[in-house]
N, C-alpha and C. Protein backbone atom coordinates (compact mmCIF):
# COMPACT_ATOMS: atom_id res chain seq x y z
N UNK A 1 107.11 135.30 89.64
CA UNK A 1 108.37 135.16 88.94
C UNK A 1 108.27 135.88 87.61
N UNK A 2 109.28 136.88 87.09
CA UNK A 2 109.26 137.46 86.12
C UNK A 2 109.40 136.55 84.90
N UNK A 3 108.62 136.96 83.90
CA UNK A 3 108.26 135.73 82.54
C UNK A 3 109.93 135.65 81.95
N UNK A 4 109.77 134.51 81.54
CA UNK A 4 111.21 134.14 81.10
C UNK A 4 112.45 134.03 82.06
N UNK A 5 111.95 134.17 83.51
CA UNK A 5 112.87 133.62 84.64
C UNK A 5 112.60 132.08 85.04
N UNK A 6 114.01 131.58 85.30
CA UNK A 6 113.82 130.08 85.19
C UNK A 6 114.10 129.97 86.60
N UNK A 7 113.25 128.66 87.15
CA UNK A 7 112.90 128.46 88.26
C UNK A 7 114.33 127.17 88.69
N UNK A 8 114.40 127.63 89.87
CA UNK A 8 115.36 126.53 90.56
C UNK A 8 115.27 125.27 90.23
N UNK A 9 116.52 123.97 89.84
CA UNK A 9 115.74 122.95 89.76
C UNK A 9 116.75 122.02 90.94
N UNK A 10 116.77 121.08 90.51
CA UNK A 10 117.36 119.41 91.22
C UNK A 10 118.77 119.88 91.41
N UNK A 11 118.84 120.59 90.27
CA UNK A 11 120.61 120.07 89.23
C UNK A 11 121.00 121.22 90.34
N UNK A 12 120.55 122.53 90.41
CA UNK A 12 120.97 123.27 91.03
C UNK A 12 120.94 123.71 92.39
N UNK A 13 120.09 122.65 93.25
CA UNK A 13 119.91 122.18 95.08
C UNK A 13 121.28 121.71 94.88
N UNK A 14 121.53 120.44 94.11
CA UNK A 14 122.59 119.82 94.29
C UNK A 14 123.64 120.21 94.59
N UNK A 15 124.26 121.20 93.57
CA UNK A 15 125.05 121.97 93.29
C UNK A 15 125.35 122.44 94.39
N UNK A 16 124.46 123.55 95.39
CA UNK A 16 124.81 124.08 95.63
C UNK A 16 125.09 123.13 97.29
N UNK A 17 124.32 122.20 97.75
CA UNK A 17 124.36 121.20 98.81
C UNK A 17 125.89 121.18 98.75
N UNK A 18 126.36 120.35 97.52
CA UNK A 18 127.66 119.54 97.21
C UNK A 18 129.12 120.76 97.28
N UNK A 19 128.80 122.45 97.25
CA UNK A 19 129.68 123.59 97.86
C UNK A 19 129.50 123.68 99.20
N UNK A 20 128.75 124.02 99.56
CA UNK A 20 128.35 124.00 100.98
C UNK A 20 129.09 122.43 101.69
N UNK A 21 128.82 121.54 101.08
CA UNK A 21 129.48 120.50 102.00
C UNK A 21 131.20 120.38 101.90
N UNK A 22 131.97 120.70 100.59
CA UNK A 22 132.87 121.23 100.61
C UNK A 22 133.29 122.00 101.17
N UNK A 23 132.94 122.71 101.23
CA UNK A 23 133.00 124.35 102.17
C UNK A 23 133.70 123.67 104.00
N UNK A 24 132.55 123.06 104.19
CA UNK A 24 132.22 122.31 105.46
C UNK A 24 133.60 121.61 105.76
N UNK A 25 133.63 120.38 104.49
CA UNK A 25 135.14 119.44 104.95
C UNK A 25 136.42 120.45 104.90
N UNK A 26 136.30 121.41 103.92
CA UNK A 26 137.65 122.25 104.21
C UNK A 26 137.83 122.75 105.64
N UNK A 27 137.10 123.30 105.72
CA UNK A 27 136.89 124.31 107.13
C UNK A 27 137.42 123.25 108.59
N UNK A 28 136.83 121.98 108.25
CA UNK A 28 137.02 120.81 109.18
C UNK A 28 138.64 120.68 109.41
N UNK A 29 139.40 120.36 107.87
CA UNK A 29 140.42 120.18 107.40
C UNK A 29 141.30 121.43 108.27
N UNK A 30 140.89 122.48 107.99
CA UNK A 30 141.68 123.47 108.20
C UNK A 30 141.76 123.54 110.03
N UNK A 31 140.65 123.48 110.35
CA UNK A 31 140.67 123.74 112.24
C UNK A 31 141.54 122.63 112.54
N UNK A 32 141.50 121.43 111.95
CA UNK A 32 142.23 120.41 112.26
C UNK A 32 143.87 120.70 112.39
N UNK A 33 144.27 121.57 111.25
CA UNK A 33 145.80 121.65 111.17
C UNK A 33 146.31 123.35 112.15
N UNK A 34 145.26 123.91 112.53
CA UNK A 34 145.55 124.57 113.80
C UNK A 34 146.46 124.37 115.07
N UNK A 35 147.34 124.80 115.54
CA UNK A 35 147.72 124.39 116.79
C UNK A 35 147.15 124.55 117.90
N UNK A 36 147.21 123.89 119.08
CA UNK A 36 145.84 123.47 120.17
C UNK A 36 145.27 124.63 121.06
N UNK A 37 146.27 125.77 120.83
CA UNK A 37 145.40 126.90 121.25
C UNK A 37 144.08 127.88 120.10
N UNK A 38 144.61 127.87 119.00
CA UNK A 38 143.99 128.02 118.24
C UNK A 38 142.62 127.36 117.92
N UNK A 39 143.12 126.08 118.14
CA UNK A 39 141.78 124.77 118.46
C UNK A 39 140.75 125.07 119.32
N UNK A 40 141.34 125.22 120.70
CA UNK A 40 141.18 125.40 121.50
C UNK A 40 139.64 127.11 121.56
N UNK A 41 139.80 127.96 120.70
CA UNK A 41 139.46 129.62 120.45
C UNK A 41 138.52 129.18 120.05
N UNK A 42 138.66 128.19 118.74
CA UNK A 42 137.32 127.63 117.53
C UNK A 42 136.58 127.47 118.59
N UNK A 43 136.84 126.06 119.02
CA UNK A 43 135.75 125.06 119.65
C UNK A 43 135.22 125.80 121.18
N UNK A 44 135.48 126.37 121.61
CA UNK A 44 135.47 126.49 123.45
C UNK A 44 135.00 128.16 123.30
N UNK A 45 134.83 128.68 122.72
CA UNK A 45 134.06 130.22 122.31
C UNK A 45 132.77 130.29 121.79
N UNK A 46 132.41 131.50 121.32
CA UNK A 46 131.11 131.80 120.25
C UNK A 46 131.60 131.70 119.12
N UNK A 47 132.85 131.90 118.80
CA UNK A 47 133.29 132.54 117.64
C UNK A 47 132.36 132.08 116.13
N UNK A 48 131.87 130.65 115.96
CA UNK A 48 130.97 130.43 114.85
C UNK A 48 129.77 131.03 115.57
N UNK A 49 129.14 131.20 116.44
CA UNK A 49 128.23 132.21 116.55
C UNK A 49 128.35 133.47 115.81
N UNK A 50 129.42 134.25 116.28
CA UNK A 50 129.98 135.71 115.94
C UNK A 50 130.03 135.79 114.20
N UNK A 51 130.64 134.32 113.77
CA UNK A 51 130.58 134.84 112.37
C UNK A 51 129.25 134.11 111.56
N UNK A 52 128.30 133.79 111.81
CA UNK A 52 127.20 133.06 111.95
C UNK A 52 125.81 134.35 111.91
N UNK A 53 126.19 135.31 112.59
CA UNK A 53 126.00 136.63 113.22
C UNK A 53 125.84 137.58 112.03
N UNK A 54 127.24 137.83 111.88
CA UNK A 54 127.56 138.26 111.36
C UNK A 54 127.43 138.23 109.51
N UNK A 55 127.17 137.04 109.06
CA UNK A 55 127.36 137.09 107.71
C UNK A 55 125.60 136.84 107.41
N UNK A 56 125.13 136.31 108.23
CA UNK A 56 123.53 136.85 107.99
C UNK A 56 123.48 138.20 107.95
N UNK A 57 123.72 139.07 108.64
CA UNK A 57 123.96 140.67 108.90
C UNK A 57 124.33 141.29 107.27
N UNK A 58 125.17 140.36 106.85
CA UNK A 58 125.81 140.75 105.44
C UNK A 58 124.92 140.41 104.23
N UNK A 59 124.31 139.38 104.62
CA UNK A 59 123.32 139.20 103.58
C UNK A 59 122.01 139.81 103.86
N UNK A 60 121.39 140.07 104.59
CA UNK A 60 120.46 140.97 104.68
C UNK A 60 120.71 142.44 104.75
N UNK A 61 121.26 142.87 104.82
CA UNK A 61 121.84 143.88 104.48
C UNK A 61 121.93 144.25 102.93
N UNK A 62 122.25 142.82 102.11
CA UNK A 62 122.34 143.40 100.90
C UNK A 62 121.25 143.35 100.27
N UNK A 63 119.90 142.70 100.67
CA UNK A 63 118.71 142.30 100.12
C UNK A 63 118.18 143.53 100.56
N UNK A 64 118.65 144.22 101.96
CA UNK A 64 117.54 145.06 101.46
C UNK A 64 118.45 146.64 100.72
N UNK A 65 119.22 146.66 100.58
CA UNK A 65 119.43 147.92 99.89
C UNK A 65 119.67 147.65 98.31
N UNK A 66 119.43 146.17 97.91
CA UNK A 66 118.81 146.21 96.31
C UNK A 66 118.25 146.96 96.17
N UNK A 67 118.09 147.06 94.91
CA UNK A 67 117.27 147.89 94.00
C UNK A 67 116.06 147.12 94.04
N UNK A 68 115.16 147.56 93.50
CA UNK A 68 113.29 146.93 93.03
C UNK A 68 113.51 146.62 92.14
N UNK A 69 113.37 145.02 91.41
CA UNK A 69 113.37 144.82 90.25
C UNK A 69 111.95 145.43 89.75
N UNK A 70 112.48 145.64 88.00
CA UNK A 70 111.49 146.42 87.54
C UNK A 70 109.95 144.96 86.94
């Protein structure tokens, strides 16, 4: 760890647990107010595979065409 970089703590697992679980009830919220074919696409497909897939793809992707920290 570069000197004077501060290391992850409690406050900030939390944090980020407590978006992520937000994240989660919206998403819940939202498939819920879908109409039953739409419902129907979510649940009975890959489709959270596909974007599951996909946004790992996006984040590795960006790790590796960072730069080298100096």
């Amino acid at each position: 760890m570069a000197e004077g970089a501060r290391a992850f703590g409690w406050r900030e697992a939390l944090l980020v647990g407590a978006v992520v679980a937000g994240v989660v009830l919206g998403l819940a919220v939202g498939t819920s107010l879908l109409p039953a074919d739409a419902q129907r696409l979510v649940f009975r497909t890959p489709l959270l595979i596909v974007i599951l897939v996909a946004g790992t793809a996006v984040v590795l992707l960006r790790l590796v065409r960072r730069p080298p920290q100096p």
